[in-house]
C-alpha atoms as a PDB file:
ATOM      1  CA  UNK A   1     238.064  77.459  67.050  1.00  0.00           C
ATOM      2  CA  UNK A   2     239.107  74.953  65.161  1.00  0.00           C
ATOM      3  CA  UNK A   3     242.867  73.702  64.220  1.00  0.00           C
ATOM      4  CA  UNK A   4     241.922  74.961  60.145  1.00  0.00           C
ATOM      5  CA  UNK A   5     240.740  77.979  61.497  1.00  0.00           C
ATOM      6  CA  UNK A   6     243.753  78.758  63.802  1.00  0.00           C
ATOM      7  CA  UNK A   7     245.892  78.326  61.189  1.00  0.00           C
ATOM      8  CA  UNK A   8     244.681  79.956  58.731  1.00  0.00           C
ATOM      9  CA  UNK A   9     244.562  83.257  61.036  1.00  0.00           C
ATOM     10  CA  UNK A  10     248.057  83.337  62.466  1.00  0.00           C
ATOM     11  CA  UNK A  11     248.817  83.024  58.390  1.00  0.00           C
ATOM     12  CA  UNK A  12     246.402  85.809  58.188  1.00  0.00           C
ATOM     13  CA  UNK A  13     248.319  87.973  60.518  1.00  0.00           C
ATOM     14  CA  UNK A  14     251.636  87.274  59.573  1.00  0.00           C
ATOM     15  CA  UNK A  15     250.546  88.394  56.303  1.00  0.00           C
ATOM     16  CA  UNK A  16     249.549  91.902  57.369  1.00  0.00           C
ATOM     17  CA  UNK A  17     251.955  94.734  56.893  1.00  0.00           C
ATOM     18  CA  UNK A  18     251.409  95.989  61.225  1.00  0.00           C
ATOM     19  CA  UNK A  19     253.851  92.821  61.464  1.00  0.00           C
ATOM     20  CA  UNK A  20     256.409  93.733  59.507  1.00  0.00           C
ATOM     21  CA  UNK A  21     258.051  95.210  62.523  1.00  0.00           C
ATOM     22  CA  UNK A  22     257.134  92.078  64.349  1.00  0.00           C
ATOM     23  CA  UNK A  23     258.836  89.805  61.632  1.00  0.00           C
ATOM     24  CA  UNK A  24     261.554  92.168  61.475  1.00  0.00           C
ATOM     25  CA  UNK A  25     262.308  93.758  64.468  1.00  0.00           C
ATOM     26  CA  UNK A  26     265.629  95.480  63.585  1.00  0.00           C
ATOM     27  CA  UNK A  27     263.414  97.911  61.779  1.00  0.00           C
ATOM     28  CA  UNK A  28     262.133  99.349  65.129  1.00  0.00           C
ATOM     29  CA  UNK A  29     265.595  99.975  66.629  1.00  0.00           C
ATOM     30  CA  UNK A  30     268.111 100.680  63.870  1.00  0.00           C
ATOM     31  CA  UNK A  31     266.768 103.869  63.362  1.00  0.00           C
ATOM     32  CA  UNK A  32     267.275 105.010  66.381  1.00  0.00           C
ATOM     33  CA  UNK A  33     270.834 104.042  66.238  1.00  0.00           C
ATOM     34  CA  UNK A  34     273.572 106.093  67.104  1.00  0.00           C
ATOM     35  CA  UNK A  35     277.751 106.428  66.487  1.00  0.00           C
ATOM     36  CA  UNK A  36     277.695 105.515  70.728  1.00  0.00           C
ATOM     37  CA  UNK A  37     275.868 102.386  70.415  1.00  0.00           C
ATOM     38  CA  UNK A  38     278.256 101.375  68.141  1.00  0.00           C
ATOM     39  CA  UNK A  39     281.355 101.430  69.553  1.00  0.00           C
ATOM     40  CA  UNK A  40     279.857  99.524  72.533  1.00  0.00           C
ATOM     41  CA  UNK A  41     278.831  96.823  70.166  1.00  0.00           C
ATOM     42  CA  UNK A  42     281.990  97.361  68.092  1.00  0.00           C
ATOM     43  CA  UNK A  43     283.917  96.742  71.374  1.00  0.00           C
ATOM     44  CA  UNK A  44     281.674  93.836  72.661  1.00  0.00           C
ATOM     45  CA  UNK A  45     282.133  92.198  68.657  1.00  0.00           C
ATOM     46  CA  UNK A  46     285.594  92.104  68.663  1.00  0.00           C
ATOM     47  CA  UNK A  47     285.718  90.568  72.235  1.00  0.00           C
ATOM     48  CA  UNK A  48     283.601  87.637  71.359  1.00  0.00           C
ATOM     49  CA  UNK A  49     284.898  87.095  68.004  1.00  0.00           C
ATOM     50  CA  UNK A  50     288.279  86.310  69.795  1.00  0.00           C
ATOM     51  CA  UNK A  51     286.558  83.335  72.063  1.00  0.00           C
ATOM     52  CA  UNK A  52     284.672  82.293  69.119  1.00  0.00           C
ATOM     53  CA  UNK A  53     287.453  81.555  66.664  1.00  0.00           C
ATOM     54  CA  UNK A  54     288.988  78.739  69.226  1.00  0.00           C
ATOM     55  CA  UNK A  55     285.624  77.682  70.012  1.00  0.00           C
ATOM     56  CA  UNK A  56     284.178  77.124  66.651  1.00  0.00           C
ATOM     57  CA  UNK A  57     287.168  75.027  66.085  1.00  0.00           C
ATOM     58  CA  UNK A  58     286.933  73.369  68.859  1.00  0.00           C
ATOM     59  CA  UNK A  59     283.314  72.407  68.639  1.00  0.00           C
ATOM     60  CA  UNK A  60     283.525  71.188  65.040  1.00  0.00           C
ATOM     61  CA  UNK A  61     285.777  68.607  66.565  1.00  0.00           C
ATOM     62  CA  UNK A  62     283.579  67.758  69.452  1.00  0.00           C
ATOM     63  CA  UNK A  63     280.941  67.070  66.506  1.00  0.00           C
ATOM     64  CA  UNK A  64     283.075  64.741  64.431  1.00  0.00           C
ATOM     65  CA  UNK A  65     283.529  67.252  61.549  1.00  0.00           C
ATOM     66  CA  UNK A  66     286.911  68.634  60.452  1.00  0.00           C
ATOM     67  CA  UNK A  67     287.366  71.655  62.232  1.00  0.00           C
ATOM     68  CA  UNK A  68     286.663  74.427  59.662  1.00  0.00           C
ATOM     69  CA  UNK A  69     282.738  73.186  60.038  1.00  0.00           C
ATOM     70  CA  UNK A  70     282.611  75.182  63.278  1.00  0.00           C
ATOM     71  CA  UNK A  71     283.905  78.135  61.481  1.00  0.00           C
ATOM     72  CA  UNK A  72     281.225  78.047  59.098  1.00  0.00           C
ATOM     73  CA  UNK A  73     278.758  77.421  61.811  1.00  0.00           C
ATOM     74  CA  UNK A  74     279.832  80.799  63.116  1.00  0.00           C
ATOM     75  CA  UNK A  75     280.013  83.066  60.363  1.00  0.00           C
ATOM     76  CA  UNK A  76     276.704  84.942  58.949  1.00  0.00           C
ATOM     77  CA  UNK A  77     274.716  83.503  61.658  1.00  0.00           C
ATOM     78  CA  UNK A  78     274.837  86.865  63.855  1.00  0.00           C
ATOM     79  CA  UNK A  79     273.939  89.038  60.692  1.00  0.00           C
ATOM     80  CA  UNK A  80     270.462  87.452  60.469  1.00  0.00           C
ATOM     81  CA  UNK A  81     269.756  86.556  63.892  1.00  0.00           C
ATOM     82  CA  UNK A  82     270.370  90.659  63.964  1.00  0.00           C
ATOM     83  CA  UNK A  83     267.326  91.125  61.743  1.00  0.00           C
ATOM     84  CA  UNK A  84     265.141  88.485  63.205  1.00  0.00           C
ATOM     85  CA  UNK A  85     265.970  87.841  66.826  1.00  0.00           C
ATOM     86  CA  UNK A  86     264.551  90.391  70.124  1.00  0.00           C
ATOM     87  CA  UNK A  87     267.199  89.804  72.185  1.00  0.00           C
ATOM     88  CA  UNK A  88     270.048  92.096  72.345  1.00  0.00           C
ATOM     89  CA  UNK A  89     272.208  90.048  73.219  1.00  0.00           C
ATOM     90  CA  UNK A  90     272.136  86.780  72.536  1.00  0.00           C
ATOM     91  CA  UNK A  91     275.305  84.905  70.734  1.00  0.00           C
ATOM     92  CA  UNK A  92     274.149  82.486  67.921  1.00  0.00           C
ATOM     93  CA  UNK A  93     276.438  79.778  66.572  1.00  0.00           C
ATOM     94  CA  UNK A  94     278.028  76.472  67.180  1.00  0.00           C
ATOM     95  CA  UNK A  95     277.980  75.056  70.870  1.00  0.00           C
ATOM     96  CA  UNK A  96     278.786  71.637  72.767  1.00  0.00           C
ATOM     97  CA  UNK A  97     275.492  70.848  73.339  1.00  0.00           C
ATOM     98  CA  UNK A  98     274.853  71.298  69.599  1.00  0.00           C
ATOM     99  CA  UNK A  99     278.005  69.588  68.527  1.00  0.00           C
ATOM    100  CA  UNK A 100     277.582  66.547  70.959  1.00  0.00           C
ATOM    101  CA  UNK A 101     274.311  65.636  69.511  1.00  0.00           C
ATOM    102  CA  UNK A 102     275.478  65.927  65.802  1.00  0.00           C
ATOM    103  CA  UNK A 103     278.262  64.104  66.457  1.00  0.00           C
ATOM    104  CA  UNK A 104     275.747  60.933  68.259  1.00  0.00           C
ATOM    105  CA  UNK A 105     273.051  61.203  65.162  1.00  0.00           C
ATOM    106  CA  UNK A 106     275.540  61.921  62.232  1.00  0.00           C
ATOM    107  CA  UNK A 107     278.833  59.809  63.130  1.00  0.00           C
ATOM    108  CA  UNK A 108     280.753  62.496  61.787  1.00  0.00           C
ATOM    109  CA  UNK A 109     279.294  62.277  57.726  1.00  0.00           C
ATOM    110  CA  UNK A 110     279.375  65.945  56.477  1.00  0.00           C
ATOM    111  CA  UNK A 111     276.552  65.947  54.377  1.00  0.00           C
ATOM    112  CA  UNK A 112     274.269  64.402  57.267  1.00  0.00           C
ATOM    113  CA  UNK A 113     275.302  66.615  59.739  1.00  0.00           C
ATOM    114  CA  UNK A 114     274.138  69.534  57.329  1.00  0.00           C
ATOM    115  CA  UNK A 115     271.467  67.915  56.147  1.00  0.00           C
ATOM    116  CA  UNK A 116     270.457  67.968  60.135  1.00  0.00           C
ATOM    117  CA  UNK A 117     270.711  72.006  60.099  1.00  0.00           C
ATOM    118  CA  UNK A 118     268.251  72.103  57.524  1.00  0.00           C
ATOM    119  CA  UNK A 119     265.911  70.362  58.722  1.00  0.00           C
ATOM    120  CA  UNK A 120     266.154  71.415  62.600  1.00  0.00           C
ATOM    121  CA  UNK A 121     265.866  75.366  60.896  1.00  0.00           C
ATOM    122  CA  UNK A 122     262.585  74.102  58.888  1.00  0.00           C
ATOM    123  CA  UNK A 123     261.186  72.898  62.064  1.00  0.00           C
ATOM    124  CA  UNK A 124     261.412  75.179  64.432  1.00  0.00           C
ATOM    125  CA  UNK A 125     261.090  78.127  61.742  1.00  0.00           C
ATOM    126  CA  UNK A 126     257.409  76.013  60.709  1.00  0.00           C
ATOM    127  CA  UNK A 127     257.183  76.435  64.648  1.00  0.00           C
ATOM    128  CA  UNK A 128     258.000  79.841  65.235  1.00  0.00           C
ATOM    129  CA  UNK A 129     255.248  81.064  62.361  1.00  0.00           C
ATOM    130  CA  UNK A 130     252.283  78.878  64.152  1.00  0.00           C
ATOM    131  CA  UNK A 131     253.200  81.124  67.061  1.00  0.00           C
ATOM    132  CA  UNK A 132     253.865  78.403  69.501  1.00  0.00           C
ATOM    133  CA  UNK A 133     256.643  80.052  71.163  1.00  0.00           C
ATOM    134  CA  UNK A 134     253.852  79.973  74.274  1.00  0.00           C
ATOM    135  CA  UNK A 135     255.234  76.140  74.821  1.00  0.00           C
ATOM    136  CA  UNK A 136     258.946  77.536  75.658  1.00  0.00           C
ATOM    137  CA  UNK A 137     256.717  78.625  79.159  1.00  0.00           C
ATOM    138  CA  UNK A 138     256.059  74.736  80.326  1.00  0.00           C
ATOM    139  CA  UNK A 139     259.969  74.342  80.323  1.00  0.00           C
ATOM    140  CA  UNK A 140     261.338  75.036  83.892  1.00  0.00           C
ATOM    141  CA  UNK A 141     264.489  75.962  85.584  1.00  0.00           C
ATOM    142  CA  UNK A 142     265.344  72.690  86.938  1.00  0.00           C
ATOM    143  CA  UNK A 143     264.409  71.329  84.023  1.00  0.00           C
ATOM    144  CA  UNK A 144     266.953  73.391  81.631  1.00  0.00           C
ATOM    145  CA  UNK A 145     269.553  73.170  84.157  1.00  0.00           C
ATOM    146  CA  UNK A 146     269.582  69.699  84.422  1.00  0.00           C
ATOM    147  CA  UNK A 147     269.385  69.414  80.987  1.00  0.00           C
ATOM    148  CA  UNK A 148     272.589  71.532  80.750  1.00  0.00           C
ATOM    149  CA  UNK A 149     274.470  69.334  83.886  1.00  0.00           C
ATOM    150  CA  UNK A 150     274.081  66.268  81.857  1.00  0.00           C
ATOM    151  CA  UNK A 151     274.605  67.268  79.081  1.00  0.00           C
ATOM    152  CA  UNK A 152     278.151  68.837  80.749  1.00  0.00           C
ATOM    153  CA  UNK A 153     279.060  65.676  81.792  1.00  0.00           C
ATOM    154  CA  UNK A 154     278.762  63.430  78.724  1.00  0.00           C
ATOM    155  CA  UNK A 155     281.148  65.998  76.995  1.00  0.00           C
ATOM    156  CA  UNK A 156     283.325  65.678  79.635  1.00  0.00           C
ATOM    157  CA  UNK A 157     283.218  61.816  79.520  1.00  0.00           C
ATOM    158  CA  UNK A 158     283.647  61.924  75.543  1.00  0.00           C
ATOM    159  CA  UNK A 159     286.697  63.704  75.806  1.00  0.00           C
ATOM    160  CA  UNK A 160     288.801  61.841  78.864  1.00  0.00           C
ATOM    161  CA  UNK A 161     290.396  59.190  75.961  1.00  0.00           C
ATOM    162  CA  UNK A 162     292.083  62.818  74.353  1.00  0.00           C
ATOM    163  CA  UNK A 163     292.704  63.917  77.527  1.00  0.00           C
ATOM    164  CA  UNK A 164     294.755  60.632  78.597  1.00  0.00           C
ATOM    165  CA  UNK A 165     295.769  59.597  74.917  1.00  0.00           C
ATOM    166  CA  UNK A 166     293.786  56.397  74.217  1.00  0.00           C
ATOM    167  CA  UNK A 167     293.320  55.483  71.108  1.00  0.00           C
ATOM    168  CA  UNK A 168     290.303  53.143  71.419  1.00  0.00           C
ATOM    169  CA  UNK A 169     289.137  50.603  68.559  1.00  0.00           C
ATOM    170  CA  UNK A 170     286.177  51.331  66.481  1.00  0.00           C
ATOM    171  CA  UNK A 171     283.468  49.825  66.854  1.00  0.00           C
ATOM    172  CA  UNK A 172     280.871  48.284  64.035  1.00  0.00           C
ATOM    173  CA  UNK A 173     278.005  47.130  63.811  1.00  0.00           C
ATOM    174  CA  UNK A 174     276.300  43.651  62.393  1.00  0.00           C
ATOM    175  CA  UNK A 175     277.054  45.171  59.099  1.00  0.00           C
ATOM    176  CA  UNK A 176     280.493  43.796  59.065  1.00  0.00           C
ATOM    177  CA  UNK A 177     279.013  40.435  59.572  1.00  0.00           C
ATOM    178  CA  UNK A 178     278.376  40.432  55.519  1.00  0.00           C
ATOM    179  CA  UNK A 179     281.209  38.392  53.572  1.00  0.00           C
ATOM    180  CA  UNK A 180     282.522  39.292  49.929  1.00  0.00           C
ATOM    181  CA  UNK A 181     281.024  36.936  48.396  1.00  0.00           C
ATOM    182  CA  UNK A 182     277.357  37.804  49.895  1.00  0.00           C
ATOM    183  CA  UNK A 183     278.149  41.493  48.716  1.00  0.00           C
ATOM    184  CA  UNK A 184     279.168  40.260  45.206  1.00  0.00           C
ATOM    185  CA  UNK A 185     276.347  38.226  44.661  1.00  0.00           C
ATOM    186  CA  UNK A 186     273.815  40.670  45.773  1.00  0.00           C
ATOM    187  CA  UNK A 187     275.718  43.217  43.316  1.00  0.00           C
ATOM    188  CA  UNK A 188     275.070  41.063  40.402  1.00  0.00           C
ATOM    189  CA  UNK A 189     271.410  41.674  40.293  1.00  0.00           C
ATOM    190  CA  UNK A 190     271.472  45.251  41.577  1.00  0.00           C
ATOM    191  CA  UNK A 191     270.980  46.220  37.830  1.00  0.00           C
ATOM    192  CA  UNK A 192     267.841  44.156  37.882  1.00  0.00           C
ATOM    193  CA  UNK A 193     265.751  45.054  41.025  1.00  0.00           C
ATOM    194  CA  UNK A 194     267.206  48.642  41.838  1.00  0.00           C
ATOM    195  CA  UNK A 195     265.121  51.670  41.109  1.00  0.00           C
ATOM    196  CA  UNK A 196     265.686  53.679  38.110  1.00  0.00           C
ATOM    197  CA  UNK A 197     268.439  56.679  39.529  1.00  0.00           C
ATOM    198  CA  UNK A 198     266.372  60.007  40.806  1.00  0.00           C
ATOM    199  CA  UNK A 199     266.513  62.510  43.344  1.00  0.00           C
ATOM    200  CA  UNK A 200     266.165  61.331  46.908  1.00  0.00           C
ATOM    201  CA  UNK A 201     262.740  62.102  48.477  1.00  0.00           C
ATOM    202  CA  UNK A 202     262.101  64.416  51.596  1.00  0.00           C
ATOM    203  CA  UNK A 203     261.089  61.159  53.644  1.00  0.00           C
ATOM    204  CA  UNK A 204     264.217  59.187  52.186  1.00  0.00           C
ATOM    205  CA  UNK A 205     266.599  61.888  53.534  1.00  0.00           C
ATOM    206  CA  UNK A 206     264.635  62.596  56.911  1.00  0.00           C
ATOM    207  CA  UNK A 207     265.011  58.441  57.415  1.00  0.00           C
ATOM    208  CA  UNK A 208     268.508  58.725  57.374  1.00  0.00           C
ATOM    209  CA  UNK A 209     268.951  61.247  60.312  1.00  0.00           C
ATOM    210  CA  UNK A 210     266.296  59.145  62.589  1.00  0.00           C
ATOM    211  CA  UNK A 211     265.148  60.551  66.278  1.00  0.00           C
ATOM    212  CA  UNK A 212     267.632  62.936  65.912  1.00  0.00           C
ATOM    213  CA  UNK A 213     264.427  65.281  63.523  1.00  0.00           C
ATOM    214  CA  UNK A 214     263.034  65.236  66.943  1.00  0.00           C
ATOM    215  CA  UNK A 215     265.464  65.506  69.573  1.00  0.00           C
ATOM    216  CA  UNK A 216     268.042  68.539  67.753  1.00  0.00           C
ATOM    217  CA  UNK A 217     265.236  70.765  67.181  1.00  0.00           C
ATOM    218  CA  UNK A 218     263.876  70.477  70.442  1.00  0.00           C
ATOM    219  CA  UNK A 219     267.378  71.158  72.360  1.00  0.00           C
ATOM    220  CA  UNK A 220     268.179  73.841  70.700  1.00  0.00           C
ATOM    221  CA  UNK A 221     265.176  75.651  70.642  1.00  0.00           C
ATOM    222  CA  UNK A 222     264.933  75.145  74.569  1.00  0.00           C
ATOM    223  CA  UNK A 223     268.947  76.190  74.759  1.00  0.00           C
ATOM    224  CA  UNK A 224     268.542  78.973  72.909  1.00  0.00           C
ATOM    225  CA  UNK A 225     264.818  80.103  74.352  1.00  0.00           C
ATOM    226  CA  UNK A 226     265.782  79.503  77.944  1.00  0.00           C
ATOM    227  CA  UNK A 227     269.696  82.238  76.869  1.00  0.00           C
ATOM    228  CA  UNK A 228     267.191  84.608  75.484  1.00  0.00           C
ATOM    229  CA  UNK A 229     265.000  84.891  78.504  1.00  0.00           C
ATOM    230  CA  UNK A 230     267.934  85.211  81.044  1.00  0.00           C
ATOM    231  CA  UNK A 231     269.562  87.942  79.049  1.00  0.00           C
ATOM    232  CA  UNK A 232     266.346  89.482  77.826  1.00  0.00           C
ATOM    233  CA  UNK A 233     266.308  93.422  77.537  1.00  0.00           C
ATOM    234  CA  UNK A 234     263.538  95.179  80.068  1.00  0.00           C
ATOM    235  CA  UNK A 235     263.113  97.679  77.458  1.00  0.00           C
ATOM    236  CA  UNK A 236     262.411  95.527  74.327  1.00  0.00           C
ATOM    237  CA  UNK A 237     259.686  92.736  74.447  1.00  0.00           C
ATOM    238  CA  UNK A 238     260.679  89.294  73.664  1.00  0.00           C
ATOM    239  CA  UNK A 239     258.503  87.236  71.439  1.00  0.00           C
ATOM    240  CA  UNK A 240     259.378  83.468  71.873  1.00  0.00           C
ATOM    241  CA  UNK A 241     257.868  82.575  68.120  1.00  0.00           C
ATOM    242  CA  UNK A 242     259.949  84.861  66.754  1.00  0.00           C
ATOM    243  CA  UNK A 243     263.155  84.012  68.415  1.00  0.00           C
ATOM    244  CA  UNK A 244     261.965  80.711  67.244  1.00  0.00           C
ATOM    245  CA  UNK A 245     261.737  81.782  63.626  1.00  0.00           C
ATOM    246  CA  UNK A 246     264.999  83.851  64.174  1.00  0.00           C
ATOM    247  CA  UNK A 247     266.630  80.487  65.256  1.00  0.00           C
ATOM    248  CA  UNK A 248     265.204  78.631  62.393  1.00  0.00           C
ATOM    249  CA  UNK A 249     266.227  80.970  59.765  1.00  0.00           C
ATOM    250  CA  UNK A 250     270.130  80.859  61.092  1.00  0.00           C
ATOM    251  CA  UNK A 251     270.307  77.106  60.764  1.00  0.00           C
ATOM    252  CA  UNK A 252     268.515  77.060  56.687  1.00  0.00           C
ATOM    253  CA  UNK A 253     270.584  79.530  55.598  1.00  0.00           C
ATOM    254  CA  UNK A 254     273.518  77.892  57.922  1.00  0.00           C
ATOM    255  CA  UNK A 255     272.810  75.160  56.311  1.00  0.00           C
ATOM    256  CA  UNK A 256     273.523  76.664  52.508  1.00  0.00           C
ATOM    257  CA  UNK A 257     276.848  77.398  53.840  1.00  0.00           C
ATOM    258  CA  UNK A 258     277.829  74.332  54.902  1.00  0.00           C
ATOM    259  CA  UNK A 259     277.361  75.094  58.856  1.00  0.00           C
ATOM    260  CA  UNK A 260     276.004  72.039  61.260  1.00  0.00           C
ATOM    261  CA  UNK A 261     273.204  72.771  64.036  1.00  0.00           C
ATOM    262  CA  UNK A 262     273.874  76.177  65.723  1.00  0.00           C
ATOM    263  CA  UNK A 263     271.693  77.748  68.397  1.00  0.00           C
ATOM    264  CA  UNK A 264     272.266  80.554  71.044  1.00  0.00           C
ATOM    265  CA  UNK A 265     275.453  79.885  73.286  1.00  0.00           C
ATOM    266  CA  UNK A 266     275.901  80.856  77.017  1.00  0.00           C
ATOM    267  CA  UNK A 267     279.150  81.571  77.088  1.00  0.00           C
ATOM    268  CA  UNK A 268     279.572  83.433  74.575  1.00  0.00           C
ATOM    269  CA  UNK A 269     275.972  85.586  75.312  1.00  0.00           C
ATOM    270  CA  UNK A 270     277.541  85.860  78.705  1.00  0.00           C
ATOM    271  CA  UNK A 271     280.479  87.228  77.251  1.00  0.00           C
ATOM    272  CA  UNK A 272     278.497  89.268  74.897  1.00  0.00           C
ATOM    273  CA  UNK A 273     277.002  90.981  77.775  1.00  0.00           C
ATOM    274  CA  UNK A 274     279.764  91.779  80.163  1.00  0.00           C
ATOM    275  CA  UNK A 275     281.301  93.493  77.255  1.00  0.00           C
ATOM    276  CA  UNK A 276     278.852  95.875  76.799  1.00  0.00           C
ATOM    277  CA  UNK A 277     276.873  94.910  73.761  1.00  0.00           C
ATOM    278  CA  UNK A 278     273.747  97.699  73.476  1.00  0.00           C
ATOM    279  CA  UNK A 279     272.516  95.680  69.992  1.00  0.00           C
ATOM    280  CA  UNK A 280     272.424  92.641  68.406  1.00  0.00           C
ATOM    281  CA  UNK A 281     274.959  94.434  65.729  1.00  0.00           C
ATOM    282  CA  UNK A 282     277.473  93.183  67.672  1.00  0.00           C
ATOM    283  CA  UNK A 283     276.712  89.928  66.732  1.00  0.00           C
ATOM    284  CA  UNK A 284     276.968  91.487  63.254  1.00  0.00           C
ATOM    285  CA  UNK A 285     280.638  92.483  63.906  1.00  0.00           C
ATOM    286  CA  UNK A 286     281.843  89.408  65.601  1.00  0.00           C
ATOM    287  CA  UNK A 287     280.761  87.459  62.517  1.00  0.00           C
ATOM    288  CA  UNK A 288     282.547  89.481  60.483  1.00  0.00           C
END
């Protein structure tokens, strides 16, 4: 079969109405939901929301933004990951792997950093809907846990000059090689070879965020894939595309709403799990 062909019938399928409850999988279990379901996730919602709060400030730090950025990345994330995700349990929002690598491909700038959600959710949402969740499979346990120990000790590094109170210079680039009077002379015929004023393209925009359309997508997608299948229910069947496309969707619509990069989070899943949670509306709850 060829590529054209492929593609063309996974669009086929997703089109069908049978995969409605695929695309949507709260519509096979909210139904069956019950006044004793809830006050286990009503119970397990509160508890999270309570390490989340700290946490989202503290990781919109870690990623150079002012701290109310990790608030954002943590609301309304866990009401659509509810309709679109398979796990029950899984905790969707901001976390330090997350932050860390906004922080290295953004340098802190607001817009890029949620310019870098939008993206990352287009990619791994175009991902999740050519079904090629079956690639979360080739990723092993060393490899993820490594991935995690590493990534464990930069933050750690990155945060001894708070921990001892250094206040180390800045640091630039060869751009502050460039004198006033270069800059002033090159200004003076800015009006003559400068492009008439329009809306940025796509590729203009992607240009500025660099390897980072490559690397954030594929970090959290293999963050939140390898959560999903450690805390997977035996009693619901998990779908790696569409945790993919339930990952995707939380970081566009993050992105409207001025959140950076979110994906699932151990800690809090952890959390999330030892609490009790029976649904993924306690995701709902601790977002709210």
């Amino acid at each position: 079969m060829s590529v054209q062909k492929w593609i063309k019938s996974v669009g086929a399928r997703c089109a069908r109405g049978a995969s409605i409850g695929r695309r949507l999988p709260i519509v096979s279990w909210l139904p069956a939901y019950s006044a004793s379901l809830l006050i286990r996730d009503l119970l397990a919602g509160v508890t999270v929301a309570l390490m989340a709060v700290p946490q989202g400030i503290a990781y919109g730090q870690l990623a150079g933004l002012p701290p109310h950025f990790g608030l954002y990345a943590c609301l309304l994330t866990g009401i659509w990951y509810a309709a679109l995700g398979t796990t029950d349990v899984v905790s969707v929002g901001p976390t330090a792997v997350m932050s860390l690598l906004t922080a290295e491909f953004t340098g802190g700038d607001q817009q890029r950093a949620v310019l870098l959600a939008f993206f990352t959710g287009a990619v791994v949402t175009a991902a999740g809907c050519l079904r090629l969740g079956f690639l979360v499979d080739f990723f092993s346990v060393p490899v993820v846990s490594g991935f995690v120990s590493a990534a464990s000790i930069t933050i750690c590094t990155t945060q001894l000059k708070g921990l001892f109170g250094l206040k180390l210079p800045p640091f630039h680039g060869s751009s502050r090689n460039t004198t006033s009077p270069d800059i002033t002379s090159s200004a003076g015929n800015a009006s003559v070879v400068a492009d008439p004023a329009r809306w940025p393209g796509v590729t203009a925009l992607a240009s500025e965020l660099g390897l980072g359309l490559m690397v954030v997508p594929l970090v959290a997608t293999i963050e939140c894939m390898a959560i999903a299948k450690a805390f997977a229910a035996h009693n619901r069947p998990q779908d790696h595309s569409q945790e993919m496309i339930a990952l995707g969707v939380c970081n566009l619509l993050g992105a409207l709403f001025s959140s950076y990069t979110v994906t699932g989070s151990f800690s809090r899943t952890a959390l999330n799990h030892a609490s009790g949670a029976a649904t993924p509306i306690a995701g709902v709850i601790t977002c709210e």
